[in-house]
PDB file of N, CA and C in Angstrom:
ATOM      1  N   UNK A   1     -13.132  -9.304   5.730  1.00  0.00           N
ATOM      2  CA  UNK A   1     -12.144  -8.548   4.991  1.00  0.00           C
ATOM      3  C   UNK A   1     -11.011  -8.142   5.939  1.00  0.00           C
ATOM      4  N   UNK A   2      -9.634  -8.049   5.108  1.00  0.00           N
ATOM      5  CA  UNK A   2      -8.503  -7.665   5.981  1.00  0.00           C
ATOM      6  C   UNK A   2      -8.044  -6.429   5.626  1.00  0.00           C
ATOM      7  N   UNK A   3      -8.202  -5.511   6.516  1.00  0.00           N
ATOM      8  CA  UNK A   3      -7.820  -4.120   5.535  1.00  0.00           C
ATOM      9  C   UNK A   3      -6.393  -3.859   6.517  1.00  0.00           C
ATOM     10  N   UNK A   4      -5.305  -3.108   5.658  1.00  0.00           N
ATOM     11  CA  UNK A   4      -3.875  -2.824   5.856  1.00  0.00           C
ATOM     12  C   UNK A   4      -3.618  -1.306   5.656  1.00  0.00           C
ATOM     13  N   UNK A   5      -3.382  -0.733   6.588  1.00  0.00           N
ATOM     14  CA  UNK A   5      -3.033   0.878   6.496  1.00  0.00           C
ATOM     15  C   UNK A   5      -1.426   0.678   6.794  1.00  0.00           C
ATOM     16  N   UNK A   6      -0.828   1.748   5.746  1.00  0.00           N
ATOM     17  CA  UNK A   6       0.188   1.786   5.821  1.00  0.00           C
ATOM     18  C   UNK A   6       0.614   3.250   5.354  1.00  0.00           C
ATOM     19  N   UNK A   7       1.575   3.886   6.584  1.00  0.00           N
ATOM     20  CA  UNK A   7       1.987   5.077   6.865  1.00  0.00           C
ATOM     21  C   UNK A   7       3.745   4.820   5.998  1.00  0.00           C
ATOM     22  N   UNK A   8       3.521   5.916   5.038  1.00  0.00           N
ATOM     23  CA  UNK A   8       5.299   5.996   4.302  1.00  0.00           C
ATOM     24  C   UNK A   8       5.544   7.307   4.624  1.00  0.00           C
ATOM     25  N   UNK A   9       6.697   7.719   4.806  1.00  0.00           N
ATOM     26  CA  UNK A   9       7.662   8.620   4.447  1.00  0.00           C
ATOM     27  C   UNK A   9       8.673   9.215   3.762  1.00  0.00           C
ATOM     28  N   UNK A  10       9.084   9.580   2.050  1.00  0.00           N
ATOM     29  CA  UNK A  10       9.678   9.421   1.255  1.00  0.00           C
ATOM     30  C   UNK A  10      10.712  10.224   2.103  1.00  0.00           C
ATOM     31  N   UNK A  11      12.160   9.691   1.478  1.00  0.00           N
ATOM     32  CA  UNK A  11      13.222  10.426   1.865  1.00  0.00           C
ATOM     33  C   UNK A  11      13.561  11.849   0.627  1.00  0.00           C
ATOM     34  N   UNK A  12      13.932  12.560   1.533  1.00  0.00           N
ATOM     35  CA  UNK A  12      13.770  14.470   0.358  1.00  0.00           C
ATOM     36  C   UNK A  12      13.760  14.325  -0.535  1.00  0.00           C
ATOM     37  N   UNK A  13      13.788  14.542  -1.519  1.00  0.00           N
ATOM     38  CA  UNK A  13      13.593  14.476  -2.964  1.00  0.00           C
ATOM     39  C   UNK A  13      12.942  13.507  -3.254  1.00  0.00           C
ATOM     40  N   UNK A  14      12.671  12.416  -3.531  1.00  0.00           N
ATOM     41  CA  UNK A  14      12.667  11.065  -3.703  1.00  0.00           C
ATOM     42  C   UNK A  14      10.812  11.030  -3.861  1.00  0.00           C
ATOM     43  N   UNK A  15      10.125  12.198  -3.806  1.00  0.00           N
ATOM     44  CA  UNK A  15       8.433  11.829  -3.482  1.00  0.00           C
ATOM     45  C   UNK A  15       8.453  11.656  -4.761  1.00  0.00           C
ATOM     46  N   UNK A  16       8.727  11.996  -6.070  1.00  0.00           N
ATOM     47  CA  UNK A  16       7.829  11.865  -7.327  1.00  0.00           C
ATOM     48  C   UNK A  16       8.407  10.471  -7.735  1.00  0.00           C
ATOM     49  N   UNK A  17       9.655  10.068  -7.307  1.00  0.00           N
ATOM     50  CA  UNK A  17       9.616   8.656  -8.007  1.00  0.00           C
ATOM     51  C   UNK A  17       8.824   7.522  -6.963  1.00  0.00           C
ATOM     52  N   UNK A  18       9.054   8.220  -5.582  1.00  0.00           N
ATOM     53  CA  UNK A  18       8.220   7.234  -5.128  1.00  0.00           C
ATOM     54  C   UNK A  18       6.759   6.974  -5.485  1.00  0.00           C
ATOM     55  N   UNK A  19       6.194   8.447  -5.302  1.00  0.00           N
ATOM     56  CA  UNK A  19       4.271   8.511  -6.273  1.00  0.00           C
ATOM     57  C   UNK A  19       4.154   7.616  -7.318  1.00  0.00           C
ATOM     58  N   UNK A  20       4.861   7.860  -8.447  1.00  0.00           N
ATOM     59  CA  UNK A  20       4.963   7.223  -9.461  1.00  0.00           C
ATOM     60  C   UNK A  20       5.124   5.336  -9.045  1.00  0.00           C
ATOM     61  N   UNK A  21       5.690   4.948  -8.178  1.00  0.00           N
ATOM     62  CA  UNK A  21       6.263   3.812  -8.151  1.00  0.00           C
ATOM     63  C   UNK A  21       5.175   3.142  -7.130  1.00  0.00           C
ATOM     64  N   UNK A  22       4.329   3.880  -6.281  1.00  0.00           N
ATOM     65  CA  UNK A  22       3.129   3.694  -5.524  1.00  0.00           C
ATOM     66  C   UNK A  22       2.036   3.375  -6.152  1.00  0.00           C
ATOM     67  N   UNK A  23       1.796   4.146  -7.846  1.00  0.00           N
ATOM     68  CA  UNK A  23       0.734   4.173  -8.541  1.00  0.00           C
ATOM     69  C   UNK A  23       0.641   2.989  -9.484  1.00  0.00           C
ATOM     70  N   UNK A  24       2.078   2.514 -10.053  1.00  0.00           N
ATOM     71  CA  UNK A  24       2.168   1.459 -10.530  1.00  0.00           C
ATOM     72  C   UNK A  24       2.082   0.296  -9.776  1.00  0.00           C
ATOM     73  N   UNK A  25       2.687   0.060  -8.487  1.00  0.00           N
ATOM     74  CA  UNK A  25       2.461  -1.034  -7.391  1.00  0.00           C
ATOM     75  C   UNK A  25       0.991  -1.004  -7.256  1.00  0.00           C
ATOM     76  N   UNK A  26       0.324  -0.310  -7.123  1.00  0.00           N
ATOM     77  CA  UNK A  26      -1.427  -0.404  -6.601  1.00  0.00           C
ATOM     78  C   UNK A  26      -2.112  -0.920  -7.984  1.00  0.00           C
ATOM     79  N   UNK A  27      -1.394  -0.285  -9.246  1.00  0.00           N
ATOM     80  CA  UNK A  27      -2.406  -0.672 -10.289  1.00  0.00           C
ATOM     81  C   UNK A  27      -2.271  -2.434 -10.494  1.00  0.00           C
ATOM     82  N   UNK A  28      -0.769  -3.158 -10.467  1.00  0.00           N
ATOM     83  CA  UNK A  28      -0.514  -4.325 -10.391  1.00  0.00           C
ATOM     84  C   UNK A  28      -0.966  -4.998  -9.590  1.00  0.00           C
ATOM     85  N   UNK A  29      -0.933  -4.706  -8.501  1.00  0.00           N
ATOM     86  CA  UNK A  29      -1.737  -5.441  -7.056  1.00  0.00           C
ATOM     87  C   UNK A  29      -3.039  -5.922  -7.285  1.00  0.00           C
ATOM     88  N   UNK A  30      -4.329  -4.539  -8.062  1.00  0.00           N
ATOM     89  CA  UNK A  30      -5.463  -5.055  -8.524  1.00  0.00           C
ATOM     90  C   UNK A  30      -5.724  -6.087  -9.224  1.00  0.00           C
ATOM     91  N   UNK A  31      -4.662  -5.890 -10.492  1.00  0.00           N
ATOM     92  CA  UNK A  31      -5.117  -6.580 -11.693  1.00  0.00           C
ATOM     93  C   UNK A  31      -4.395  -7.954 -11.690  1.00  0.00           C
ATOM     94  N   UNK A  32      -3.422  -8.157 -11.072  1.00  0.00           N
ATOM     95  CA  UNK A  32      -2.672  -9.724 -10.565  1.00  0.00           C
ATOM     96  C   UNK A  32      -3.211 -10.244  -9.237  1.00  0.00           C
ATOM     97  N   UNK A  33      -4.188  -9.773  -8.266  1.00  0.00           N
ATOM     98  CA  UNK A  33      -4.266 -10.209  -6.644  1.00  0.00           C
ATOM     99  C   UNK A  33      -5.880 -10.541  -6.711  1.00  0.00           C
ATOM    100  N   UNK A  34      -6.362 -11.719  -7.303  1.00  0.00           N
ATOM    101  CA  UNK A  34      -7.852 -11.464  -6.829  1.00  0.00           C
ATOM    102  C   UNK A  34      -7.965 -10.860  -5.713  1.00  0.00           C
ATOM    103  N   UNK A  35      -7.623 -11.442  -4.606  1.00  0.00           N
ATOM    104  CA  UNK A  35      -7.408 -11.368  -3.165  1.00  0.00           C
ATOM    105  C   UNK A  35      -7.124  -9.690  -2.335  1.00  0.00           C
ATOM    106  N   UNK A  36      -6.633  -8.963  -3.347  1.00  0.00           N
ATOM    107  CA  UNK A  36      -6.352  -7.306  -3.207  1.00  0.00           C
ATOM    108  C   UNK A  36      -8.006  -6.810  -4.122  1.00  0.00           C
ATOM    109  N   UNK A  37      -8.477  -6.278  -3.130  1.00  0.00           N
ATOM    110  CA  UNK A  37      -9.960  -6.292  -3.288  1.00  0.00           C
ATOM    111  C   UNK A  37     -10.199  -4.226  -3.508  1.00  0.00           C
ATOM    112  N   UNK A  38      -8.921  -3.521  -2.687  1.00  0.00           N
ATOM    113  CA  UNK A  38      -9.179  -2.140  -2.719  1.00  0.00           C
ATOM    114  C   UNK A  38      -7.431  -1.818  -2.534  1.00  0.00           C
ATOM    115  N   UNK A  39      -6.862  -0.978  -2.837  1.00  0.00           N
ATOM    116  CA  UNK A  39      -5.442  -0.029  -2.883  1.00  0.00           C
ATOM    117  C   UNK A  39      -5.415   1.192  -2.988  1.00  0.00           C
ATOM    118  N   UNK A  40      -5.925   2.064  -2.041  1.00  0.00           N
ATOM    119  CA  UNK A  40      -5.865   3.701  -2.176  1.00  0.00           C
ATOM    120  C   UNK A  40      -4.267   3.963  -1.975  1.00  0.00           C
ATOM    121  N   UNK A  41      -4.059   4.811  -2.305  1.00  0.00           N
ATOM    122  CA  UNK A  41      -3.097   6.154  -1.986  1.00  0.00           C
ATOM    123  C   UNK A  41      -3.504   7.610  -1.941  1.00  0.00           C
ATOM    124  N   UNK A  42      -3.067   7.711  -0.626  1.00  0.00           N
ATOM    125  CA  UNK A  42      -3.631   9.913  -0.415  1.00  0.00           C
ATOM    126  C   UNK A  42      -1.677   9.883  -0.144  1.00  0.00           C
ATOM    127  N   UNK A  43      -1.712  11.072  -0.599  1.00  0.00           N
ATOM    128  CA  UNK A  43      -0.388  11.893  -0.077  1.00  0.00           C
ATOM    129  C   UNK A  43      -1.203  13.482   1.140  1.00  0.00           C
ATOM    130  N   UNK A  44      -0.013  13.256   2.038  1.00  0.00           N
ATOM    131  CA  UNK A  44      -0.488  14.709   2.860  1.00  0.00           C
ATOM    132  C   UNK A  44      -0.264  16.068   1.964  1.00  0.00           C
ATOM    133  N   UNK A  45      -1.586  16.511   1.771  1.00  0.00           N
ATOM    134  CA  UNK A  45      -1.370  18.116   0.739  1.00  0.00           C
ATOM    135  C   UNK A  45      -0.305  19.290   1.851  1.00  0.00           C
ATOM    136  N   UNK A  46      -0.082  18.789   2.615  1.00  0.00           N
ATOM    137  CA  UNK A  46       0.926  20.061   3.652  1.00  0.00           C
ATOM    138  C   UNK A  46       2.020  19.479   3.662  1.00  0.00           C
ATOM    139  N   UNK A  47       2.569  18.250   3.597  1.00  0.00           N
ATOM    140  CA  UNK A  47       3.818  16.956   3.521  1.00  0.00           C
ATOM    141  C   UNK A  47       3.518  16.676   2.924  1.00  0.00           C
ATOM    142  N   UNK A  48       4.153  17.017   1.343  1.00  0.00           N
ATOM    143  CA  UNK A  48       3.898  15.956   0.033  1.00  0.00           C
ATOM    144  C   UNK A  48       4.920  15.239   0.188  1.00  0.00           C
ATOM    145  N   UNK A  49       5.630  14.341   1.623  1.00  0.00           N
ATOM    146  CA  UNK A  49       6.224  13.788   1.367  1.00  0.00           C
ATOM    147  C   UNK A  49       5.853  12.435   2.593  1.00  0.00           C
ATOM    148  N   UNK A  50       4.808  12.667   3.331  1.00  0.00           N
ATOM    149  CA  UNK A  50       4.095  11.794   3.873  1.00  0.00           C
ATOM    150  C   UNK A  50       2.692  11.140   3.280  1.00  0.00           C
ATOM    151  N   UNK A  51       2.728   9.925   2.791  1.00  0.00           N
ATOM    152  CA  UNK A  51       1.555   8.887   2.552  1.00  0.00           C
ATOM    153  C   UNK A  51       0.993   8.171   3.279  1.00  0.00           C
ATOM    154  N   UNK A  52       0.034   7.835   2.540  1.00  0.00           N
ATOM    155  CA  UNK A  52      -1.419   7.016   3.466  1.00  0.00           C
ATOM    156  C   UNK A  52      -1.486   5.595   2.309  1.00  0.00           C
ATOM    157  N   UNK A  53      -1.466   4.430   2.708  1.00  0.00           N
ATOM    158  CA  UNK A  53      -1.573   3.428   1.797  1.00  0.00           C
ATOM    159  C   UNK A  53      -3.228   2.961   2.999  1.00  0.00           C
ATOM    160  N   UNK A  54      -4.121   2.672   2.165  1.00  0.00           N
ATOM    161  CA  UNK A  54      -5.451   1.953   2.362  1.00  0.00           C
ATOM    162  C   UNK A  54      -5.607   0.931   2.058  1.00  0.00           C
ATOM    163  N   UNK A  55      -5.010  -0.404   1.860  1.00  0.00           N
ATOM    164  CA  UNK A  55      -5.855  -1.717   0.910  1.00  0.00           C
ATOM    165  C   UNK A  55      -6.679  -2.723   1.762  1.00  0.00           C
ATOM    166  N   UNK A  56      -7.419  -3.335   1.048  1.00  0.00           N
ATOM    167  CA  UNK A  56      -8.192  -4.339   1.559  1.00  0.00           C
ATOM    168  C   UNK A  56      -8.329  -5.787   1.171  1.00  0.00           C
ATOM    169  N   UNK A  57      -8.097  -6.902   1.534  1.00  0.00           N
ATOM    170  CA  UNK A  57      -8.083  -7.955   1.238  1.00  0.00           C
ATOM    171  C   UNK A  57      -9.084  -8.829   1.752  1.00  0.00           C
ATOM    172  N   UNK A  58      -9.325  -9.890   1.076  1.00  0.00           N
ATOM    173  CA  UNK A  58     -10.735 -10.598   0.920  1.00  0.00           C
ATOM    174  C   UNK A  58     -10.225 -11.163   2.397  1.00  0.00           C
ATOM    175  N   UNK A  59      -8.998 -11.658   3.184  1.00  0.00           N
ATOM    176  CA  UNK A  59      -8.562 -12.475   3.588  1.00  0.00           C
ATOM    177  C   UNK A  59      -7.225 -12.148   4.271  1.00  0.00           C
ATOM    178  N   UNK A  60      -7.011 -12.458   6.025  1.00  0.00           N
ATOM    179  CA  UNK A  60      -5.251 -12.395   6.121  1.00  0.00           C
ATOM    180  C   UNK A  60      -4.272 -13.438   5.389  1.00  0.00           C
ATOM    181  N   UNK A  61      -4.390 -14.347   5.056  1.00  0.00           N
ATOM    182  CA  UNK A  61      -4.088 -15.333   3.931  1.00  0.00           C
ATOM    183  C   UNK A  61      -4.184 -14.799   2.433  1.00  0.00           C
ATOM    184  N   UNK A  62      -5.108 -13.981   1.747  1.00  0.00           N
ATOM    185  CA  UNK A  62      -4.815 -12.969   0.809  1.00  0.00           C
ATOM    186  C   UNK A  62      -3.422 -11.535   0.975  1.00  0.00           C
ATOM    187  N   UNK A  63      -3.353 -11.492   1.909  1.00  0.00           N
ATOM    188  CA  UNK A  63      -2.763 -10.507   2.283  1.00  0.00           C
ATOM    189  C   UNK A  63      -1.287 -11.326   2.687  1.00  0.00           C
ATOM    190  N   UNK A  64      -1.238 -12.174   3.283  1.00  0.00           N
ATOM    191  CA  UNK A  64       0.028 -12.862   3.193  1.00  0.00           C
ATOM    192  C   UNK A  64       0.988 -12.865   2.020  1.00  0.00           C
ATOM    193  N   UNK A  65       0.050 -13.711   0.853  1.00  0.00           N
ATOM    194  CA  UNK A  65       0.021 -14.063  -0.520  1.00  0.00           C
ATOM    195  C   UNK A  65       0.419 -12.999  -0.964  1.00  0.00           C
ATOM    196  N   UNK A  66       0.288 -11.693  -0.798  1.00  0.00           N
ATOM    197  CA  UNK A  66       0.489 -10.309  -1.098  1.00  0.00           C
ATOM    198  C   UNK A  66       1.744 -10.217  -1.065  1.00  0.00           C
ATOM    199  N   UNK A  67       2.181 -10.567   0.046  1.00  0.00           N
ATOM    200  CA  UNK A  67       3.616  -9.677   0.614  1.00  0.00           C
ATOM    201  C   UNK A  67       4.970 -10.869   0.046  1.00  0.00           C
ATOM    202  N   UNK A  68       4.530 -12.746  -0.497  1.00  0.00           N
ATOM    203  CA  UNK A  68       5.393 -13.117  -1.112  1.00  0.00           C
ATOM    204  C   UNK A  68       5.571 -13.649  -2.829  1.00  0.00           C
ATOM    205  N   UNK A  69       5.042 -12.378  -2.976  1.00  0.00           N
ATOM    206  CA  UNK A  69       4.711 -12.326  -4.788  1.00  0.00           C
ATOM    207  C   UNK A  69       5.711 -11.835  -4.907  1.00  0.00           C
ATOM    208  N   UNK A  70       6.183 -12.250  -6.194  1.00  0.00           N
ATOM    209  CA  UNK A  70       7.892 -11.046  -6.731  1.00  0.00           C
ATOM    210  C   UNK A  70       7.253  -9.788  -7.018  1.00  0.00           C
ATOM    211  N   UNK A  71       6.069  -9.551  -7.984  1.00  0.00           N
ATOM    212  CA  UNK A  71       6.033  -8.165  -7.821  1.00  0.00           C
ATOM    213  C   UNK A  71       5.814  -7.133  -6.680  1.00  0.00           C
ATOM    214  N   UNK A  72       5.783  -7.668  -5.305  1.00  0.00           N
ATOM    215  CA  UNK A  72       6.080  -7.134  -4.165  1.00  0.00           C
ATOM    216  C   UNK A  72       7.531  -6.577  -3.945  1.00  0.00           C
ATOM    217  N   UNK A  73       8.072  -8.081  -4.010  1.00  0.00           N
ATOM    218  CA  UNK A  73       9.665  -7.847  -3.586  1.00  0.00           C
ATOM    219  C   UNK A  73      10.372  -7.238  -4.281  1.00  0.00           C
ATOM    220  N   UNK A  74       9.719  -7.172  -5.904  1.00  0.00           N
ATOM    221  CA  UNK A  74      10.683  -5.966  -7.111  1.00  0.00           C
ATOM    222  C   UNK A  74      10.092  -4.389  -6.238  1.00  0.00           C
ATOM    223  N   UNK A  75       8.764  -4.451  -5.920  1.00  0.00           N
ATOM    224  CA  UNK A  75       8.196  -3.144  -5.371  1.00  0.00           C
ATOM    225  C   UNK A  75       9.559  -2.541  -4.383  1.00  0.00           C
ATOM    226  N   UNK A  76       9.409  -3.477  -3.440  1.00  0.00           N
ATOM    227  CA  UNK A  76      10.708  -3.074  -1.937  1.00  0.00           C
ATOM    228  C   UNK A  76      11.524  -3.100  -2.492  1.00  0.00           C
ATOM    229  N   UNK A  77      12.463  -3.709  -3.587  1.00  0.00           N
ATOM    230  CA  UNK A  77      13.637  -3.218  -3.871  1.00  0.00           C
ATOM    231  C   UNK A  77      13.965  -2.015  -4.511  1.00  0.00           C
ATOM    232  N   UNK A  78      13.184  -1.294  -5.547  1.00  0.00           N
ATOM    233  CA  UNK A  78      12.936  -0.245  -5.714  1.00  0.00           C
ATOM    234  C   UNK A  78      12.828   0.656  -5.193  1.00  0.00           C
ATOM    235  N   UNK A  79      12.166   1.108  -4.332  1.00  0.00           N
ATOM    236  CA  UNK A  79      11.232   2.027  -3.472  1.00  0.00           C
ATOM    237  C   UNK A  79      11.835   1.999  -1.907  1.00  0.00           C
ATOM    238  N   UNK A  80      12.633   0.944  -1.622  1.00  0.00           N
ATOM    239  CA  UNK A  80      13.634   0.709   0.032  1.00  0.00           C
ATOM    240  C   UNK A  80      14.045   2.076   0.298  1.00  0.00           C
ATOM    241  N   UNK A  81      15.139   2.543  -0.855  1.00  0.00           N
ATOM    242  CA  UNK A  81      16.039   3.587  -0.822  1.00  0.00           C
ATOM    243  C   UNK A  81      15.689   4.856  -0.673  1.00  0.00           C
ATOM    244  N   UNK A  82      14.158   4.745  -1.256  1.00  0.00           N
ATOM    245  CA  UNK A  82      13.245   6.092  -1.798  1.00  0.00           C
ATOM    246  C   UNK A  82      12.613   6.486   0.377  1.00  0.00           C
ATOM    247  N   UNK A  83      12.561   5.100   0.481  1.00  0.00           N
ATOM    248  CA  UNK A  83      11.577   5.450   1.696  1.00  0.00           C
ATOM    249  C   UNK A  83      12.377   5.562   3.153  1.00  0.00           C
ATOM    250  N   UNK A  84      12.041   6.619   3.943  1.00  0.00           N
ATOM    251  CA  UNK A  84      12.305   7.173   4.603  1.00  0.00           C
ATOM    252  C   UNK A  84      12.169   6.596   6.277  1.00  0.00           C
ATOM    253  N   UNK A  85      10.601   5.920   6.095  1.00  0.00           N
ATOM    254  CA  UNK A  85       9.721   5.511   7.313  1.00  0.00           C
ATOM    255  C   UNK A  85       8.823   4.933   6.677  1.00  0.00           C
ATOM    256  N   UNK A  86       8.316   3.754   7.967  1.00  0.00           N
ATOM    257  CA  UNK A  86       7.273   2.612   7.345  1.00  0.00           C
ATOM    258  C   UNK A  86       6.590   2.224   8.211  1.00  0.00           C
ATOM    259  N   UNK A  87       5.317   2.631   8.657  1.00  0.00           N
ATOM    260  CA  UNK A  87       4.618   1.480   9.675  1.00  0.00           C
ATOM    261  C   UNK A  87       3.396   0.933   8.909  1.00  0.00           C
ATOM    262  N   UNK A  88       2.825   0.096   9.360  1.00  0.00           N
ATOM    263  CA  UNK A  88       2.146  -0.982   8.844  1.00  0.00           C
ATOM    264  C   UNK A  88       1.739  -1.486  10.109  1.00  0.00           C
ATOM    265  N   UNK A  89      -0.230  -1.134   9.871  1.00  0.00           N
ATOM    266  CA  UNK A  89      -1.267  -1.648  10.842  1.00  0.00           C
ATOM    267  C   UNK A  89      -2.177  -2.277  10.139  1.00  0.00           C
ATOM    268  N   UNK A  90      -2.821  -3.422  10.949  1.00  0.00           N
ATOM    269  CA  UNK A  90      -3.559  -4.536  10.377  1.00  0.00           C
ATOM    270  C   UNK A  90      -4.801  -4.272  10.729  1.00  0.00           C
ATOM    271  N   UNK A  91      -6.213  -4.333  10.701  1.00  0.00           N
ATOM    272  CA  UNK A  91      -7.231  -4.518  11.162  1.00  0.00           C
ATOM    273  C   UNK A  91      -8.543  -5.342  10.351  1.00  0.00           C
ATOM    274  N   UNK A  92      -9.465  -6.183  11.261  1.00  0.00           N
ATOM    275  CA  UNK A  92     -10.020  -6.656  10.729  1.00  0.00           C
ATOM    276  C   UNK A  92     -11.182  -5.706  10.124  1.00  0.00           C
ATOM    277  N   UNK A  93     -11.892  -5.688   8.908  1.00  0.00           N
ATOM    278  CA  UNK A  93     -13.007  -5.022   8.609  1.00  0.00           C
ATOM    279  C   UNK A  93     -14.256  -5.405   9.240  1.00  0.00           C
ATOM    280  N   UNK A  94     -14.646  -4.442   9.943  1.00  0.00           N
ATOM    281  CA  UNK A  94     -16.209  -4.220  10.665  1.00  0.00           C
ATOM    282  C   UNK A  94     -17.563  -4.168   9.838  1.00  0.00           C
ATOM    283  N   UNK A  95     -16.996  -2.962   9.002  1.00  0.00           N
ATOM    284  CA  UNK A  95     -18.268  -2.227   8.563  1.00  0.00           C
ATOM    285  C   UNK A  95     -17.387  -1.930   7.076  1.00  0.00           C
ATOM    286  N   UNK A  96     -18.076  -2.126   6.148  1.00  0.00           N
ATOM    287  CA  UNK A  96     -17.378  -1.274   4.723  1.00  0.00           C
ATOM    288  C   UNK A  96     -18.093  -0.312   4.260  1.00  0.00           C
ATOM    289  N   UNK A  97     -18.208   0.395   4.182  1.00  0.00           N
ATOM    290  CA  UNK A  97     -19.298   1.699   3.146  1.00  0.00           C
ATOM    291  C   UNK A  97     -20.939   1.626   4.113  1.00  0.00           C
ATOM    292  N   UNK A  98     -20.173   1.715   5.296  1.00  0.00           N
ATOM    293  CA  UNK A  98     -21.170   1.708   6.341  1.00  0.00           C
ATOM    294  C   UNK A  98     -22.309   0.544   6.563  1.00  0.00           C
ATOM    295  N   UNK A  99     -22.349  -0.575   6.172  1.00  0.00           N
ATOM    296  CA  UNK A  99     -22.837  -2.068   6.200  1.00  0.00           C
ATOM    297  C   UNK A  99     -21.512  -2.574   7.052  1.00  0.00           C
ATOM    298  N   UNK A 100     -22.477  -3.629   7.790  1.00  0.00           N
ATOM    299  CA  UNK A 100     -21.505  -4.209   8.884  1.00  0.00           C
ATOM    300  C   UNK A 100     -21.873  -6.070   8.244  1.00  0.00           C
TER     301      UNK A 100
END
């Protein structure tokens, strides 16, 4: 498994359309991505304007496939303006729900 953490930062105002636009991107991702296997979102309860993206993919080749779907690229065009800061870390999965 390929799991993808990804750190956002909405720009001031901008957190509820971004939430909103996070919740719809994750629900699409499931139900169009065999390959998108998990999609959390936490927001920081002290910075409701810093997020936590969690997903997991069967595959880095699933996860590729991810990033050149249009409903990706409609996602970033949307949501570019909203966002503030972006990093994006890769790691391979070890252990899931404590099974290795």
């Amino acid at each position: 498994m390929y799991v993808v953490v990804v750190f956002l930062e909405a720009e001031a105002g901008r957190q509820e359309e971004l939430s909103e636009a996070l919740r719809a991107h994750a629900k699409t991702c499931l139900d169009r991505e065999p390959g998108c296997q998990r999609y959390d979102i936490s927001v920081d309860p002290l910075e409701g304007a810093a997020y936590l993206l969690y997903q997991i993919y069967t595959d880095e080749a699933a996860y590729r496939a991810h990033r050149e779907l249009p409903h990706y690229a409609d996602f970033r065009l949307l949501t570019d303006p909203w966002t503030k800061s972006r990093r994006v870390l890769t790691y391979r999965a070890m252990a899931l729900n404590g099974t290795a």
